[in-house]
N, C-alpha and C. Protein backbone atom coordinates (compact mmCIF):
# COMPACT_ATOMS: atom_id res chain seq x y z
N UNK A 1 92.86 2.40 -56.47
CA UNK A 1 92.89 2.26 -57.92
C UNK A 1 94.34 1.99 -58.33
N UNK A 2 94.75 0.75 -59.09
CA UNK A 2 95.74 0.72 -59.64
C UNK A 2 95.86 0.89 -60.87
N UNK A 3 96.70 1.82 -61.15
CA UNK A 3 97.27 2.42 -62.63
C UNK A 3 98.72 2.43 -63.34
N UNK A 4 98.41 1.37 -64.44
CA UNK A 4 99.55 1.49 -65.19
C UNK A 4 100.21 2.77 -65.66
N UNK A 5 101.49 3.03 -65.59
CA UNK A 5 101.29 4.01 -66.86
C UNK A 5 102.92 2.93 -68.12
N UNK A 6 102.69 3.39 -69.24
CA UNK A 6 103.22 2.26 -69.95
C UNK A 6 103.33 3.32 -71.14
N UNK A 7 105.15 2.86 -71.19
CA UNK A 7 105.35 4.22 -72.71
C UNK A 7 106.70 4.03 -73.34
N UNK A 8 106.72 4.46 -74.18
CA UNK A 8 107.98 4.14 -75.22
C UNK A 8 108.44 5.32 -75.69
N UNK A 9 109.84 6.37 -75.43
CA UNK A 9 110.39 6.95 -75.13
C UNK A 9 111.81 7.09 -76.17
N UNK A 10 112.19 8.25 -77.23
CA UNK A 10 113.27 7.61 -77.32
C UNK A 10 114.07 8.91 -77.28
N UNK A 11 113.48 10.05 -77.01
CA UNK A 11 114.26 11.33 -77.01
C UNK A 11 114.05 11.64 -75.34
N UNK A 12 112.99 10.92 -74.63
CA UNK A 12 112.95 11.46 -73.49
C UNK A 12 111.18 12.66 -73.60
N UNK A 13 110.86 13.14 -74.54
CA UNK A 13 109.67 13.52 -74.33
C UNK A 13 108.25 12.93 -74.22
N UNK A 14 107.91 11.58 -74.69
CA UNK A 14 106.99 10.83 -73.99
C UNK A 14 107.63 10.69 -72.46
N UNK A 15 108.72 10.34 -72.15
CA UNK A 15 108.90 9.63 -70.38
C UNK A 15 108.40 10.79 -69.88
N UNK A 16 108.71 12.30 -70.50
CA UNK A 16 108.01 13.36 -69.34
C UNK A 16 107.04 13.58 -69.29
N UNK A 17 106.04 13.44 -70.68
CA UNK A 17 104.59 13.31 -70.41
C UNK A 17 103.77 12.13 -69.30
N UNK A 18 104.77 10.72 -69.14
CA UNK A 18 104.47 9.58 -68.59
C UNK A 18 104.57 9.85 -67.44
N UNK A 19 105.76 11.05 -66.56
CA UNK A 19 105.94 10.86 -65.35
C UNK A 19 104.83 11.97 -65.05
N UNK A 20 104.41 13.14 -66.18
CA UNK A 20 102.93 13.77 -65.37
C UNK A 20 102.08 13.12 -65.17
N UNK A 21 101.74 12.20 -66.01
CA UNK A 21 100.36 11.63 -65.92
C UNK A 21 100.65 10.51 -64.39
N UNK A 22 101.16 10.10 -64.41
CA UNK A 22 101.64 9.13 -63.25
C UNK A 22 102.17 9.77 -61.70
N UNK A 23 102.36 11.21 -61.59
CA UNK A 23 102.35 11.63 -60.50
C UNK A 23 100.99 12.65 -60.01
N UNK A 24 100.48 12.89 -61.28
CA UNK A 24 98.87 13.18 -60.72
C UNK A 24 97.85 12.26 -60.60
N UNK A 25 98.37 10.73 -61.03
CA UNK A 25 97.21 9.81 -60.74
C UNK A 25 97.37 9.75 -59.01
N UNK A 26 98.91 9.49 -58.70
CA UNK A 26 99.32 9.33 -57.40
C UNK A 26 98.87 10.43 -56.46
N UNK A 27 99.03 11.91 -56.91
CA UNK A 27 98.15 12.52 -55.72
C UNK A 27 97.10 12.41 -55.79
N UNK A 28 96.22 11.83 -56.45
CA UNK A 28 94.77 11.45 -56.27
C UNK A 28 94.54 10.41 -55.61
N UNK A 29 95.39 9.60 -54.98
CA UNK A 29 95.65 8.59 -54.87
C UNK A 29 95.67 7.27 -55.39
N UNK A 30 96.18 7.29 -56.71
CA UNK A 30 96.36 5.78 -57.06
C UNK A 30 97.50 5.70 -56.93
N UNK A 31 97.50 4.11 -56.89
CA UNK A 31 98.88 2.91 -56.85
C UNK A 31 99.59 3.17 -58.10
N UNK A 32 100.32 3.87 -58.41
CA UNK A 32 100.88 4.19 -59.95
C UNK A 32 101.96 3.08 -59.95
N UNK A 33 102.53 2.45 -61.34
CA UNK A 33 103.25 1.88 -61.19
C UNK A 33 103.90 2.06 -62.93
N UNK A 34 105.13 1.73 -63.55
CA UNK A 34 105.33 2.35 -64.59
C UNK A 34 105.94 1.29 -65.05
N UNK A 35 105.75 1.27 -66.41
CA UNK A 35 106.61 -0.28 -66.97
C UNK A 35 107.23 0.77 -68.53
N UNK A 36 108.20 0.35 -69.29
CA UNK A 36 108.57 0.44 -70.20
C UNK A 36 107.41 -0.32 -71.31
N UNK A 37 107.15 -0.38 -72.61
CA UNK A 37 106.56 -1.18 -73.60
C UNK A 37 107.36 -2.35 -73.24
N UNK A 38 108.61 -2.82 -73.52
CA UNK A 38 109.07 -4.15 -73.87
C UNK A 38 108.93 -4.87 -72.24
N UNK A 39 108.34 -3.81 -71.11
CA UNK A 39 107.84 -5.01 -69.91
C UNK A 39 106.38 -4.99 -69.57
N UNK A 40 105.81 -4.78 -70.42
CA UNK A 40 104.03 -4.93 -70.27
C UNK A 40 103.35 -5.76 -71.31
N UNK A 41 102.90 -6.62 -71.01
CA UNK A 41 101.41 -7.70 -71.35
C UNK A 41 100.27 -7.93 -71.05
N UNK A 42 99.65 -8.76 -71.33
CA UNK A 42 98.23 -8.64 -71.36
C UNK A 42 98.03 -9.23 -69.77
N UNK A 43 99.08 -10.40 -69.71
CA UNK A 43 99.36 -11.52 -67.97
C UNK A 43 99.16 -10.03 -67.07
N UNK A 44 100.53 -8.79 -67.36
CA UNK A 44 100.66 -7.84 -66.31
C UNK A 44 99.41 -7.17 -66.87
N UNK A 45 98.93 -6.68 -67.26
CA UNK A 45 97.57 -5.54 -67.43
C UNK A 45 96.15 -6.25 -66.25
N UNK A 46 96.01 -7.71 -65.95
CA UNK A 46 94.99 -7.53 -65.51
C UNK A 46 95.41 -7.25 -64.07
N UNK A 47 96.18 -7.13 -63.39
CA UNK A 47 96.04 -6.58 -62.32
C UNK A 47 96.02 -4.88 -62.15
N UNK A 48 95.62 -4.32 -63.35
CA UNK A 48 95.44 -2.62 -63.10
C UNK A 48 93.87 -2.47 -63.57
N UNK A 49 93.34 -1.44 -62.85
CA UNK A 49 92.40 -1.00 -63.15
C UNK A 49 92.77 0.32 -64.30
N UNK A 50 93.36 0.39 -63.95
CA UNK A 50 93.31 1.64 -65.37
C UNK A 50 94.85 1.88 -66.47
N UNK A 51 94.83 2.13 -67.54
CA UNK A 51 96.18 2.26 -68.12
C UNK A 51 96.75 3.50 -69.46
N UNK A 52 97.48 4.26 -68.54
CA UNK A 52 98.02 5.40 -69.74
C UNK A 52 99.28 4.87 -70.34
N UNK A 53 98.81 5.10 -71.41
CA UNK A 53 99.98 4.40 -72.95
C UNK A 53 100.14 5.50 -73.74
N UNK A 54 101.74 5.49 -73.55
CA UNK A 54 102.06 6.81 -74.36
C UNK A 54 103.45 6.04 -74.95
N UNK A 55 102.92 7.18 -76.40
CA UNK A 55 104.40 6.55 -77.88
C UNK A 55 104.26 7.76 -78.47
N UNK A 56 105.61 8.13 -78.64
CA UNK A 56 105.33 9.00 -79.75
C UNK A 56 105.05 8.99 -81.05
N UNK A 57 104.83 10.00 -81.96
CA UNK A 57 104.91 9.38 -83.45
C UNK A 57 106.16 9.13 -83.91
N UNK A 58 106.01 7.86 -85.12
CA UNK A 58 107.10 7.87 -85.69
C UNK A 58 107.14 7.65 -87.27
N UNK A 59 107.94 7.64 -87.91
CA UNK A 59 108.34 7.77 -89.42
C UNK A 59 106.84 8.15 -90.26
N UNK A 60 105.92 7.51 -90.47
CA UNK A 60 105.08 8.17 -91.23
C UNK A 60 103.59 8.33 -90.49
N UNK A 61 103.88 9.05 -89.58
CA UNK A 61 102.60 8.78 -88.14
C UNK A 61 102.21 7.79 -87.63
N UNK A 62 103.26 6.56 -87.34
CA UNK A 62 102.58 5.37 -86.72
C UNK A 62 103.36 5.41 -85.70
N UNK A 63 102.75 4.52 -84.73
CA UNK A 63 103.36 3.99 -83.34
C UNK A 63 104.67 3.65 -83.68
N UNK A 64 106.06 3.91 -82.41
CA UNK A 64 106.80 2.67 -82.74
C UNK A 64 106.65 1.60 -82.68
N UNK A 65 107.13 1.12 -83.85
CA UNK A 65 107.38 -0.18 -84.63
C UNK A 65 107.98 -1.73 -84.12
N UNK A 66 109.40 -1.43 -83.68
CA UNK A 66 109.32 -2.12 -82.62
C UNK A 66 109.35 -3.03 -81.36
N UNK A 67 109.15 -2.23 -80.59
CA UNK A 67 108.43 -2.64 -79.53
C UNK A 67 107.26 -2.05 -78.78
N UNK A 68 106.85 -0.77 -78.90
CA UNK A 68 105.50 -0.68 -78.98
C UNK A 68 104.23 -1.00 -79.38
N UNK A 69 104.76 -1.06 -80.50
CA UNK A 69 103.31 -1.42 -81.71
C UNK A 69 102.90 -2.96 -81.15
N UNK A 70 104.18 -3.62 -80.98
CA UNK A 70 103.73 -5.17 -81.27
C UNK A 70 103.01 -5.49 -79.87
N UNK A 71 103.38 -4.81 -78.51
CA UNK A 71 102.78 -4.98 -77.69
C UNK A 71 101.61 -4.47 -77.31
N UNK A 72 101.31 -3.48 -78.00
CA UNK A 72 100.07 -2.32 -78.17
C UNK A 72 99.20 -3.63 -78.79
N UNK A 73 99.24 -4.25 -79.91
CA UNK A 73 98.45 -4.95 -80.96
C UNK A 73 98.64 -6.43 -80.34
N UNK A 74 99.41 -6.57 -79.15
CA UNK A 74 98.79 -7.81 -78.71
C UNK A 74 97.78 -7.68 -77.80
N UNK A 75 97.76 -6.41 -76.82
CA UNK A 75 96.88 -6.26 -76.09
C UNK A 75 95.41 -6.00 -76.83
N UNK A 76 95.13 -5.42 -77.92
CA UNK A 76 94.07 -4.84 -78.32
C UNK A 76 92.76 -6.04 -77.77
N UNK A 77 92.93 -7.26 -78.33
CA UNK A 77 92.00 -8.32 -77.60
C UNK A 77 91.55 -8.22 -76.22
N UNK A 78 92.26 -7.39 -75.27
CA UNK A 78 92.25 -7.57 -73.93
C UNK A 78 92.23 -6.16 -72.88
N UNK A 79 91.44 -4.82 -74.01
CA UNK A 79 91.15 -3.70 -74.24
C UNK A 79 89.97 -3.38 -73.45
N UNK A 80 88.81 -4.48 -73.99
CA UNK A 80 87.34 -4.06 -73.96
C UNK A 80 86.70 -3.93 -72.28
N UNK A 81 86.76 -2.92 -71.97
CA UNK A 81 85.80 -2.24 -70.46
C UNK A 81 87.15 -1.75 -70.03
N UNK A 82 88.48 -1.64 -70.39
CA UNK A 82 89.70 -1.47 -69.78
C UNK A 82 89.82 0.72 -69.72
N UNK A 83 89.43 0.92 -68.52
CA UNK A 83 89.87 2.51 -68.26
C UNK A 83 91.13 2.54 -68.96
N UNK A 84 91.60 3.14 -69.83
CA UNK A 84 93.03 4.17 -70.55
C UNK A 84 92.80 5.30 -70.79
N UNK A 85 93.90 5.88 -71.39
CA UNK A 85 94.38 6.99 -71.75
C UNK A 85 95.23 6.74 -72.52
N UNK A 86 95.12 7.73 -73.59
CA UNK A 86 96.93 7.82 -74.74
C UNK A 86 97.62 9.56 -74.63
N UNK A 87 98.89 9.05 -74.73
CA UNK A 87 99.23 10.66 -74.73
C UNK A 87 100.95 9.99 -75.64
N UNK A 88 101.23 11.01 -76.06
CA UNK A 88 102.77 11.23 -77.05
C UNK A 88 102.93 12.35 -77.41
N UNK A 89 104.92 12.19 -78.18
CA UNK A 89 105.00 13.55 -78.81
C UNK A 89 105.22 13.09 -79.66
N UNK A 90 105.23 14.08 -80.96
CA UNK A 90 105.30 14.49 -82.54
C UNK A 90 106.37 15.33 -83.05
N UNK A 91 107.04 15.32 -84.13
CA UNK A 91 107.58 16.10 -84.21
C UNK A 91 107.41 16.80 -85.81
N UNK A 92 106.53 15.78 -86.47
CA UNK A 92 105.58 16.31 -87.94
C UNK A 92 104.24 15.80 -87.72
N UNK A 93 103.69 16.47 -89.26
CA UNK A 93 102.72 15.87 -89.36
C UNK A 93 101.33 16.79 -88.54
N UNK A 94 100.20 15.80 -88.32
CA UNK A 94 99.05 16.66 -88.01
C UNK A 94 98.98 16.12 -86.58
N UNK A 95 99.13 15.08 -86.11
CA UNK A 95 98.14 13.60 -84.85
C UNK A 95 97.40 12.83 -85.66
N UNK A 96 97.53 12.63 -86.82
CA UNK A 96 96.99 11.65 -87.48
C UNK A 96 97.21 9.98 -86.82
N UNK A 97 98.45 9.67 -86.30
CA UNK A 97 98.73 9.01 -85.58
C UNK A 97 97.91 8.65 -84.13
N UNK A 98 97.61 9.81 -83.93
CA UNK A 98 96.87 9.77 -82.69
C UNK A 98 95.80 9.21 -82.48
N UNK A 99 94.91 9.90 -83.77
CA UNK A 99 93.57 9.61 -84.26
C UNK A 99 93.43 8.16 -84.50
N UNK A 100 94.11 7.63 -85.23
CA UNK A 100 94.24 6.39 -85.33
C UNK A 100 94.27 5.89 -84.42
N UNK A 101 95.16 5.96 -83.32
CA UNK A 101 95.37 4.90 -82.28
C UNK A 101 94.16 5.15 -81.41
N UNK A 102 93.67 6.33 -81.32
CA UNK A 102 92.10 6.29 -80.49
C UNK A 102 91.61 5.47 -81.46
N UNK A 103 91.08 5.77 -82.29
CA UNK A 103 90.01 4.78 -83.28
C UNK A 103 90.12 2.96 -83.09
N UNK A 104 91.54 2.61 -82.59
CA UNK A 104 92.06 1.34 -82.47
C UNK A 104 91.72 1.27 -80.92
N UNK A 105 91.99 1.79 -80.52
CA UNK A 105 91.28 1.56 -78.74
C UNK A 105 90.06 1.01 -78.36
N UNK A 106 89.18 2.66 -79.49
CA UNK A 106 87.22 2.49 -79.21
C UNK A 106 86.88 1.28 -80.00
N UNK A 107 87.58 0.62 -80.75
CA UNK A 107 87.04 -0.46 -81.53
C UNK A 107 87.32 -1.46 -81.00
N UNK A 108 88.42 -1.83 -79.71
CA UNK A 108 88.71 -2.55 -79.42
C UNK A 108 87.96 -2.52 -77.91
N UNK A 109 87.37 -1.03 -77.63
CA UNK A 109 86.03 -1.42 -76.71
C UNK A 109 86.33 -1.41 -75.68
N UNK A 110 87.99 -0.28 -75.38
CA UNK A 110 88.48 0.60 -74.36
C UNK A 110 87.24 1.63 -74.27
N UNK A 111 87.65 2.20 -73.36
CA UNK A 111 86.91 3.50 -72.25
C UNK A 111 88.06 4.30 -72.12
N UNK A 112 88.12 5.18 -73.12
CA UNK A 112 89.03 6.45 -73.07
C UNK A 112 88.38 7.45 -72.07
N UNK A 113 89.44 8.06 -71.16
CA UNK A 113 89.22 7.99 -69.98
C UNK A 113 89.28 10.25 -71.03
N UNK A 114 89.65 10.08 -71.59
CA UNK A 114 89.51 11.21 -72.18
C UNK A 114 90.37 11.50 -73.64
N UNK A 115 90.22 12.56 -74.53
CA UNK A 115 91.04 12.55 -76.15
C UNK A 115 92.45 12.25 -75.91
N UNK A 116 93.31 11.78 -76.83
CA UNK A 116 94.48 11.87 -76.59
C UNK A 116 95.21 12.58 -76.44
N UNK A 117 96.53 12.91 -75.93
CA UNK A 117 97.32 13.86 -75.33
C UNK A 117 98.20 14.00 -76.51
N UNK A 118 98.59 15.15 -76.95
CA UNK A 118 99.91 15.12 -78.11
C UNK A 118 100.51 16.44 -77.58
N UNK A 119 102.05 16.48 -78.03
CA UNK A 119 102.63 16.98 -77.52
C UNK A 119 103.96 17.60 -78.59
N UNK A 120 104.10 18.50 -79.30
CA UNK A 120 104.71 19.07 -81.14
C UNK A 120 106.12 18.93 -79.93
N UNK A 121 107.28 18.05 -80.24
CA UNK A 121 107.93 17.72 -79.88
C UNK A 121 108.16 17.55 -77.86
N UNK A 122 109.08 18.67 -77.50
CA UNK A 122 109.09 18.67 -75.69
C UNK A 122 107.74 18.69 -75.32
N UNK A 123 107.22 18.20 -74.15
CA UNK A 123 106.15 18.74 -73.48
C UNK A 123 105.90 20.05 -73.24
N UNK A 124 105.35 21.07 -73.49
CA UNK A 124 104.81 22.55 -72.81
C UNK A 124 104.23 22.64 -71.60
N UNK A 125 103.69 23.48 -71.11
CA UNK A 125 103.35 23.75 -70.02
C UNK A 125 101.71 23.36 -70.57
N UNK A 126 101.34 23.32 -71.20
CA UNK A 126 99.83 23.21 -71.46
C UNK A 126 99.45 21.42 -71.69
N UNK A 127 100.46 21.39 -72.53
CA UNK A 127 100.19 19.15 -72.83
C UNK A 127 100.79 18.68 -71.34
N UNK A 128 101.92 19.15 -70.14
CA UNK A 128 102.01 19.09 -68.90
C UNK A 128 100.77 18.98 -68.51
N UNK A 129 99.74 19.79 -68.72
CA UNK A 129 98.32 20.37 -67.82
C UNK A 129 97.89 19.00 -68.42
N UNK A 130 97.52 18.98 -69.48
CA UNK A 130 96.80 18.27 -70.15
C UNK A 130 97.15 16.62 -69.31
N UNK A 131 98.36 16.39 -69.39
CA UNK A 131 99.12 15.20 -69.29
C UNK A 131 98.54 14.87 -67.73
N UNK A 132 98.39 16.32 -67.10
CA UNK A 132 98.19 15.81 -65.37
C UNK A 132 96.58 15.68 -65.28
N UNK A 133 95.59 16.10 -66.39
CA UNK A 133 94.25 16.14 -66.22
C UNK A 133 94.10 14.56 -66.30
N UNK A 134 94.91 13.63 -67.17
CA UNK A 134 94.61 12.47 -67.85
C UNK A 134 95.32 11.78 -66.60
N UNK A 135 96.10 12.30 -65.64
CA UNK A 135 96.51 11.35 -64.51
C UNK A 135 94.94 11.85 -63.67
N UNK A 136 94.55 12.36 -62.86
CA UNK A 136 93.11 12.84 -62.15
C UNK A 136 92.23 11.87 -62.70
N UNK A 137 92.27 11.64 -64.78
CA UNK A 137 90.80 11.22 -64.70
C UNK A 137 90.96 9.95 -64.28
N UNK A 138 92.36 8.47 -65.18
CA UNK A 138 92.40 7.23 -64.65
C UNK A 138 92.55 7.18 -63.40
N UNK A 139 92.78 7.94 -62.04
CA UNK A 139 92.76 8.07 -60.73
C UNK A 139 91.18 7.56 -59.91
């Protein structure tokens, strides 16, 4: 199984949610492989079978702006039967952000491989857990 994992980072607490999810896909054995947002497309996505995308929130609960967003919303066309996962951190607000971006996935006719991962600023030991369940399931 090859698995993206693909994330946009700017304090450093999405990259640590990215490197759980991406070292428990690997002891399950998948091919993990990790791109930044500004080096993933729709060309690189079809050679993975599965893909965790993580952003945190930003300014009024949306994705970053950008270079996330725009690459997030080019892929959406190229979504549908595609195994993912979402996971980020927050540092206000509810996951309203979150919610949204699932809702933009299932409409676009992804296979959430499970709910999204959020994370009230650092990762904890529990969105860690969480973060490594969501590497096991795209595995």
């Amino acid at each position: 199984m090859k698995t993206a994992v693909v994330y946009w980072s700017g304090t450093g607490n999405t990259e640590t949610m990215a490197k759980a999810v991406g070292a428990a896909a690997e002891a399950k054995g998948a091919e993990v492989s990790y791109f930044t947002a500004s080096e993933f497309n729709a060309d690189v996505m079809v050679g993975f079978d599965a893909v965790a995308f993580g952003c945190p929130a930003m300014g009024a609960e949306v994705l970053e702006e950008d270079e996330f967003e725009p690459m997030f919303s080019a892929l959406e066309g190229s979504l549908s039967g595609k195994k993912i996962g979402l996971f980020g951190s927050y540092g206000w607000g509810d996951g309203q952000w979150m919610r949204d971006w699932q809702d933009r996935a299932k409409n676009a006719g992804a296979e959430l491989v499970m709910d999204g991962i959020m994370a009230n600023n650092e990762p904890d030991d529990a969105a860690l857990s969480e973060c490594k369940a969501l590497g096991e399931a795209l595995a």
